[in-house]
C-alpha atoms as a PDB file:
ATOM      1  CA  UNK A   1     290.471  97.635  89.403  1.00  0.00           C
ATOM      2  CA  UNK A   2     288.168  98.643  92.265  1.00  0.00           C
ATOM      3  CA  UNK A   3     285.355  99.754  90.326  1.00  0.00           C
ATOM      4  CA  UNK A   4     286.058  96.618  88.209  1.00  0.00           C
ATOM      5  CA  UNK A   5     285.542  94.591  90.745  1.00  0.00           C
ATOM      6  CA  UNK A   6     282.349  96.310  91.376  1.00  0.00           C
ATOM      7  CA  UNK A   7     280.806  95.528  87.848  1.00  0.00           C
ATOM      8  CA  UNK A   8     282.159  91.824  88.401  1.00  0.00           C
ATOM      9  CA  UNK A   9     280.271  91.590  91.333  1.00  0.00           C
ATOM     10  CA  UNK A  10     277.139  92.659  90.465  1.00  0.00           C
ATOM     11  CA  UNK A  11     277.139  90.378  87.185  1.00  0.00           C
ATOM     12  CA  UNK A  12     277.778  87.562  89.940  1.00  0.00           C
ATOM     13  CA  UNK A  13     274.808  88.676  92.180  1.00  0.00           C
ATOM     14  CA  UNK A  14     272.751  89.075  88.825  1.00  0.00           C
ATOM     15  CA  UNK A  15     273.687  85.231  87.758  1.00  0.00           C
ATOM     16  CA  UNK A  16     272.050  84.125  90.608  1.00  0.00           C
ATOM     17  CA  UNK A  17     275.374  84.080  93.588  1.00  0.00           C
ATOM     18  CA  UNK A  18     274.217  84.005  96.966  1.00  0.00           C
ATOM     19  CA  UNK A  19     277.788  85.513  98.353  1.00  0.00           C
ATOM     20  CA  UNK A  20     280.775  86.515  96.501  1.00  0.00           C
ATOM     21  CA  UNK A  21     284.276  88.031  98.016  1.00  0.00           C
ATOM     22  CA  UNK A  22     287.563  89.547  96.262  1.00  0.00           C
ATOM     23  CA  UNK A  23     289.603  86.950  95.952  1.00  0.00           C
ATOM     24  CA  UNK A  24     293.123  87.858  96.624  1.00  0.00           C
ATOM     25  CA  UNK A  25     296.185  86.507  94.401  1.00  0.00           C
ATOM     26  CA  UNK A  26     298.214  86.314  97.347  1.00  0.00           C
ATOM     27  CA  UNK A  27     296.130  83.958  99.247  1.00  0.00           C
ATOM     28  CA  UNK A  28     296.473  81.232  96.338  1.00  0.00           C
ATOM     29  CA  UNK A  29     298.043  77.922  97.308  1.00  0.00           C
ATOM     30  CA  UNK A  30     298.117  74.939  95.176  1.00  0.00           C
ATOM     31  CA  UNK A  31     298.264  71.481  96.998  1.00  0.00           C
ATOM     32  CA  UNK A  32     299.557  68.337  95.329  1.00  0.00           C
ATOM     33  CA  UNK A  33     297.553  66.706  97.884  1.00  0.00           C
ATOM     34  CA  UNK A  34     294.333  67.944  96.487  1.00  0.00           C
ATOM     35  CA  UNK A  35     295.275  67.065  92.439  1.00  0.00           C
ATOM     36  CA  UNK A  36     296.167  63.744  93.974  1.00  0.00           C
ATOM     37  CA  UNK A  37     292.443  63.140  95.361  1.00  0.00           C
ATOM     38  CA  UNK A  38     291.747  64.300  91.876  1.00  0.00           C
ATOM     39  CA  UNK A  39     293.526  60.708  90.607  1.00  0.00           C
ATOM     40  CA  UNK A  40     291.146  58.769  92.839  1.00  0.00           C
ATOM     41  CA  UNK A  41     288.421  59.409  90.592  1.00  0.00           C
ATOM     42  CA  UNK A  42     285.769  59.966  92.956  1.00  0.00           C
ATOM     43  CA  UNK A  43     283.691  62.964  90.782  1.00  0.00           C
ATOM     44  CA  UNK A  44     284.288  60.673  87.788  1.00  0.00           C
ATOM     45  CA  UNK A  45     285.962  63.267  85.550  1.00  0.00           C
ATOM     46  CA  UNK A  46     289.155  62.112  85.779  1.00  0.00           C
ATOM     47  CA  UNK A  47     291.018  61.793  82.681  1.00  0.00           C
ATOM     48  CA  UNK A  48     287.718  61.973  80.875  1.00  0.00           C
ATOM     49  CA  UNK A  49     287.857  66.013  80.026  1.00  0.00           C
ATOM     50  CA  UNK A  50     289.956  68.805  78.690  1.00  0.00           C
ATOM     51  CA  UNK A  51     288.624  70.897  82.161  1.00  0.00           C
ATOM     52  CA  UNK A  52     289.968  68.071  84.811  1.00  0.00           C
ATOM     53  CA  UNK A  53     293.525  66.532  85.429  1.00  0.00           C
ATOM     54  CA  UNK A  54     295.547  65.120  83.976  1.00  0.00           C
ATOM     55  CA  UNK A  55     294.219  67.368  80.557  1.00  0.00           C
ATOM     56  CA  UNK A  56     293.772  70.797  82.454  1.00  0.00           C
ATOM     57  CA  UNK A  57     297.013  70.798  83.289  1.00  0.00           C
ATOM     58  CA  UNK A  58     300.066  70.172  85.472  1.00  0.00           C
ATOM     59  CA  UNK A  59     300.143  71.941  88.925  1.00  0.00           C
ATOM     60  CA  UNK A  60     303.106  74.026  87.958  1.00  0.00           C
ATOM     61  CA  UNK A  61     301.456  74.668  84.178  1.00  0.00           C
ATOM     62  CA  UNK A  62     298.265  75.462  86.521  1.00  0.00           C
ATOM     63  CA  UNK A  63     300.786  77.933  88.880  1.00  0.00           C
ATOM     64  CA  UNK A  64     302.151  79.428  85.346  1.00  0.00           C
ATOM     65  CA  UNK A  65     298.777  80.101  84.110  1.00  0.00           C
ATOM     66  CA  UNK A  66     297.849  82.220  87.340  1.00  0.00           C
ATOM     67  CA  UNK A  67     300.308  84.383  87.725  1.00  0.00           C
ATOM     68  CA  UNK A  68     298.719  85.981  84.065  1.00  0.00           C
ATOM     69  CA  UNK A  69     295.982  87.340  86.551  1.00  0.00           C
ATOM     70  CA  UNK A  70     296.347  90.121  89.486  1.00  0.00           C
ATOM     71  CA  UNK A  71     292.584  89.595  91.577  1.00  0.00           C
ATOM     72  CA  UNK A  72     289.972  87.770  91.325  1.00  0.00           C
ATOM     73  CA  UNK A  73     286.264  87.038  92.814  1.00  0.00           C
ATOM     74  CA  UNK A  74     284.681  83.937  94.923  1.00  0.00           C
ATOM     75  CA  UNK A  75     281.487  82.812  93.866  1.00  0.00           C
ATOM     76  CA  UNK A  76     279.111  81.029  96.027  1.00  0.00           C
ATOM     77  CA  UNK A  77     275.807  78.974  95.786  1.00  0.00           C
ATOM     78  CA  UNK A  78     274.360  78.909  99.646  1.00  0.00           C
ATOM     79  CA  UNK A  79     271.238  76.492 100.002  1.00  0.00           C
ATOM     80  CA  UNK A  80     269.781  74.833 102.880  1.00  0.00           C
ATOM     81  CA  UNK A  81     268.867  71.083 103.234  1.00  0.00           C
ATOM     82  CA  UNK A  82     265.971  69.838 104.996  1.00  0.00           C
ATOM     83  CA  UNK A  83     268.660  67.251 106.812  1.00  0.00           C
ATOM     84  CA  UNK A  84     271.727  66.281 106.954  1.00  0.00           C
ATOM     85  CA  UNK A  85     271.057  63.304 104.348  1.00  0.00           C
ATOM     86  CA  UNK A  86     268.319  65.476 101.337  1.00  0.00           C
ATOM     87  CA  UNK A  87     270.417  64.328  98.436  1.00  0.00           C
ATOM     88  CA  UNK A  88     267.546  65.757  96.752  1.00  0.00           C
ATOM     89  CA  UNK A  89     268.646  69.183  97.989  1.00  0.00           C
ATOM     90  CA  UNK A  90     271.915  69.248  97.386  1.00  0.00           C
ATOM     91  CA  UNK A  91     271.765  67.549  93.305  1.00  0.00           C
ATOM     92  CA  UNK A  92     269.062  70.992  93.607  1.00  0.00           C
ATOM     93  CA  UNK A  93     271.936  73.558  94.998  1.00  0.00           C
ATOM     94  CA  UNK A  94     274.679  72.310  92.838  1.00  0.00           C
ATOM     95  CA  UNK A  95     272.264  72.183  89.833  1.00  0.00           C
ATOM     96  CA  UNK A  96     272.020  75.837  90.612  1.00  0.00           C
ATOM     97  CA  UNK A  97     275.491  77.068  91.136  1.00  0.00           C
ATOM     98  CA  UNK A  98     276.141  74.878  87.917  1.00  0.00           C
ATOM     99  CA  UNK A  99     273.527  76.979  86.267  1.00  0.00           C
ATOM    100  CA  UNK A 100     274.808  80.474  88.257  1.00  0.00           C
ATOM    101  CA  UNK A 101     278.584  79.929  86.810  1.00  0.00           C
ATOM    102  CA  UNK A 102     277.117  79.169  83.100  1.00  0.00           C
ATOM    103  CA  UNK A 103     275.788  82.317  83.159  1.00  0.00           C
ATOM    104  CA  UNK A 104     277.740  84.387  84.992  1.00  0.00           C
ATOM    105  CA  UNK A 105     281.103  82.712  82.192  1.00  0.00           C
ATOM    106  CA  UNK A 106     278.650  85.031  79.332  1.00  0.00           C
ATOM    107  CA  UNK A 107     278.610  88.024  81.719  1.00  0.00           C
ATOM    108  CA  UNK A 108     282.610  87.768  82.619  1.00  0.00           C
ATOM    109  CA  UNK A 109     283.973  87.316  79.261  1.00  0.00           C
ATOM    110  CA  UNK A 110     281.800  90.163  77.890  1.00  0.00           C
ATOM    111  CA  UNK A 111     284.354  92.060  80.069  1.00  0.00           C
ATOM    112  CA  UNK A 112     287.534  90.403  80.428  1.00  0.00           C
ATOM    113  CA  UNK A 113     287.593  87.771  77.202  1.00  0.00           C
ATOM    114  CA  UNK A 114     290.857  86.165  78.631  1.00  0.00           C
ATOM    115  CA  UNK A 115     289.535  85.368  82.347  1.00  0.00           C
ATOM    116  CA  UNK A 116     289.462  82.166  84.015  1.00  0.00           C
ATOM    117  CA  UNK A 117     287.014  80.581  85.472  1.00  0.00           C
ATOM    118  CA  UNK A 118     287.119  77.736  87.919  1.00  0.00           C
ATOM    119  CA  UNK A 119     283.496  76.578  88.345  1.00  0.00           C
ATOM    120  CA  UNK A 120     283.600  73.044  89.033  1.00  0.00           C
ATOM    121  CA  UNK A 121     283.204  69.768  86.683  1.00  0.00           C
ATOM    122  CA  UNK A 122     282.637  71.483  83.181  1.00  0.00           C
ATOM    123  CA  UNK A 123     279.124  71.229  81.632  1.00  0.00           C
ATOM    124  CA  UNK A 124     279.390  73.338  78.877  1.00  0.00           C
ATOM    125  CA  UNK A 125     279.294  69.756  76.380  1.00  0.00           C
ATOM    126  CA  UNK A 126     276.753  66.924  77.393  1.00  0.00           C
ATOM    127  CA  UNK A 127     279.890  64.356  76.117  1.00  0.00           C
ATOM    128  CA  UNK A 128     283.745  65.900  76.373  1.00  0.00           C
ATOM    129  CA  UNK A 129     285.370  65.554  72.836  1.00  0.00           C
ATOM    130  CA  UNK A 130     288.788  64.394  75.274  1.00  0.00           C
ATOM    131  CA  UNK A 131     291.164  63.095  74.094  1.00  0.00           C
ATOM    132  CA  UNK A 132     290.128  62.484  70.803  1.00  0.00           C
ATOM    133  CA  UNK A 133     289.006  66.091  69.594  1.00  0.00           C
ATOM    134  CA  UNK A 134     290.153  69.400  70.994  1.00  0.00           C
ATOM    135  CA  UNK A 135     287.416  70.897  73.323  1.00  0.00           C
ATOM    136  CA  UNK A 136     284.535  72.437  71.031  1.00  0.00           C
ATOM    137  CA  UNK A 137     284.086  75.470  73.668  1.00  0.00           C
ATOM    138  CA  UNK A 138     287.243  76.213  75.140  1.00  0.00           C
ATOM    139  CA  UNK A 139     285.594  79.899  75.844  1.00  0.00           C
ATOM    140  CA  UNK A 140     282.832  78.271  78.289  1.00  0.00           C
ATOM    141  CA  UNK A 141     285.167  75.652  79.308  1.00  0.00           C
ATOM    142  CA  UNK A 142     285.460  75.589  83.730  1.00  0.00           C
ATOM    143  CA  UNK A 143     287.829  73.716  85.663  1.00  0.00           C
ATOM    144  CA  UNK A 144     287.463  73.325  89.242  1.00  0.00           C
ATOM    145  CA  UNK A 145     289.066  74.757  92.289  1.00  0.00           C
ATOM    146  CA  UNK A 146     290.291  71.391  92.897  1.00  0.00           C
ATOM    147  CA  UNK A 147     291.667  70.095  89.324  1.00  0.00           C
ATOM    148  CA  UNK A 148     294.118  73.765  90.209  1.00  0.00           C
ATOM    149  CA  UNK A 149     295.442  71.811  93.004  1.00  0.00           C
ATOM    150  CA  UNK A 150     293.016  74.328  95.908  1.00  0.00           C
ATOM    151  CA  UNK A 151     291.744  73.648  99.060  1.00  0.00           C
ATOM    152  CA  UNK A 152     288.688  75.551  98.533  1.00  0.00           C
ATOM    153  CA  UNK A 153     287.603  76.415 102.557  1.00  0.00           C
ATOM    154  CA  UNK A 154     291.368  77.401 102.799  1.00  0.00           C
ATOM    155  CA  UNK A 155     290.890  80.180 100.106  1.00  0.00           C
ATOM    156  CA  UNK A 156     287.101  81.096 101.471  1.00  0.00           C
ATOM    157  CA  UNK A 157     288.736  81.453 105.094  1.00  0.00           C
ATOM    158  CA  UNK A 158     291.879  83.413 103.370  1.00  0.00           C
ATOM    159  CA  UNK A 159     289.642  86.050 101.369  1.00  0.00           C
ATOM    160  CA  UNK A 160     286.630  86.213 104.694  1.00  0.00           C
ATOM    161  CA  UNK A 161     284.128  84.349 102.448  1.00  0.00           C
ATOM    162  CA  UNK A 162     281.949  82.142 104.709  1.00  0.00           C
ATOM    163  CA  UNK A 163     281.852  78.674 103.873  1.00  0.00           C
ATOM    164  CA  UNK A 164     280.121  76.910 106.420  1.00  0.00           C
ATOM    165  CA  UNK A 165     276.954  77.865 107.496  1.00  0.00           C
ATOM    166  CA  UNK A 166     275.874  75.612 110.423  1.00  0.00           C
ATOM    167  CA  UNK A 167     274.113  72.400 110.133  1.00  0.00           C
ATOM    168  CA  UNK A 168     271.461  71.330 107.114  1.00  0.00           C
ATOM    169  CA  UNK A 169     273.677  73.756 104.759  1.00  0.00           C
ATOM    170  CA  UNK A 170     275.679  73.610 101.686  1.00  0.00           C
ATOM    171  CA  UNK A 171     277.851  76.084  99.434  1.00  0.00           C
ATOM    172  CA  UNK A 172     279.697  75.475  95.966  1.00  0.00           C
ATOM    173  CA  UNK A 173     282.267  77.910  95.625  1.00  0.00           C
ATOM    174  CA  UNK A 174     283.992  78.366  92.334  1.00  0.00           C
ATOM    175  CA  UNK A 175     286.220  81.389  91.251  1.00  0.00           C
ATOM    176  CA  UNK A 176     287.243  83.897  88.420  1.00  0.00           C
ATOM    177  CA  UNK A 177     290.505  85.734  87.890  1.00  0.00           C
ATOM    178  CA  UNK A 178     291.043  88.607  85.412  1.00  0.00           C
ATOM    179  CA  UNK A 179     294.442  90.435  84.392  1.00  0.00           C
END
């Protein structure tokens, strides 16, 4: 598993991560508190694709579907904003970690077909075939830390991955587990 872990994290660094950490199985907590901020609709994916609640799943089905993996990996995008309010910057940062995770979903399932990858709003389709179709590319299909139910600075504190870097920064975080 250790050496593993080692390929996994350099196909990370080679997508384009700025940090990653091993993300311990142990440390995973799902919150009904967070799937319930998923309800309020604020991302605008609610109910409107296979990777986000209610279609990805209910938090137990979510539990259920974890405990098929034993470790994992954190994934990070770090960028720096000129202030506190450069949307500019930070459409630019998650653009990237959007583009980092596409890659790095190629790279991961070359090695471990049946991971899972939680890494944010999926993008893989311009327009989600939900509910009407099944998803056309269930093997680049991401879900987010979030839609699982995770409080994603509690699992970056819980596996010593950084996740605030001082004023005028950001980080994305997503995640991939493996058997």
């Amino acid at each position: 598993m250790e050496k593993d872990l080692d390929i996994i994290t350099a196909k990370a660094m080679e997508s384009g991560f700025s940090h990653t950490a091993p993300l311990e199985m142990k440390t995973i907590i799902l919150h009904p508190e967070v799937r319930d901020a998923c309800a309020k609709n604020k991302c605008h994916a609610y109910d409107s694709s296979w990777s986000c609640p209610p279609a990805c799943g209910t938090l137990d089905e979510c539990w259920a579907e974890l405990q098929q993996y034993h470790y994992g990996i954190l994934l990070q995008t770090q960028g720096v904003l000129e202030d506190s309010m450069d949307y500019e910057s930070m459409v630019r940062i998650e653009d990237e970690h959007k583009a980092h995770v596409a890659e790095f979903v190629d790279k991961a399932r070359e090695l471990h077909p049946d991971c899972l990858i939680l890494g944010g709003v999926c993008t893989a389709c311009k327009t989600c075939t939900y509910p009407d179709k099944p998803c056309r590319f269930p093997l680049k299909k991401t879900s987010s830390m979030e839609a699982y139910g995770m409080f994603v600075s509690e699992v970056c504190k819980a596996n010593k991955l950084t996740y605030y870097y001082g004023p005028n920064t950001l980080a994305y975080v997503s995640c991939a587990f493996f058997e």
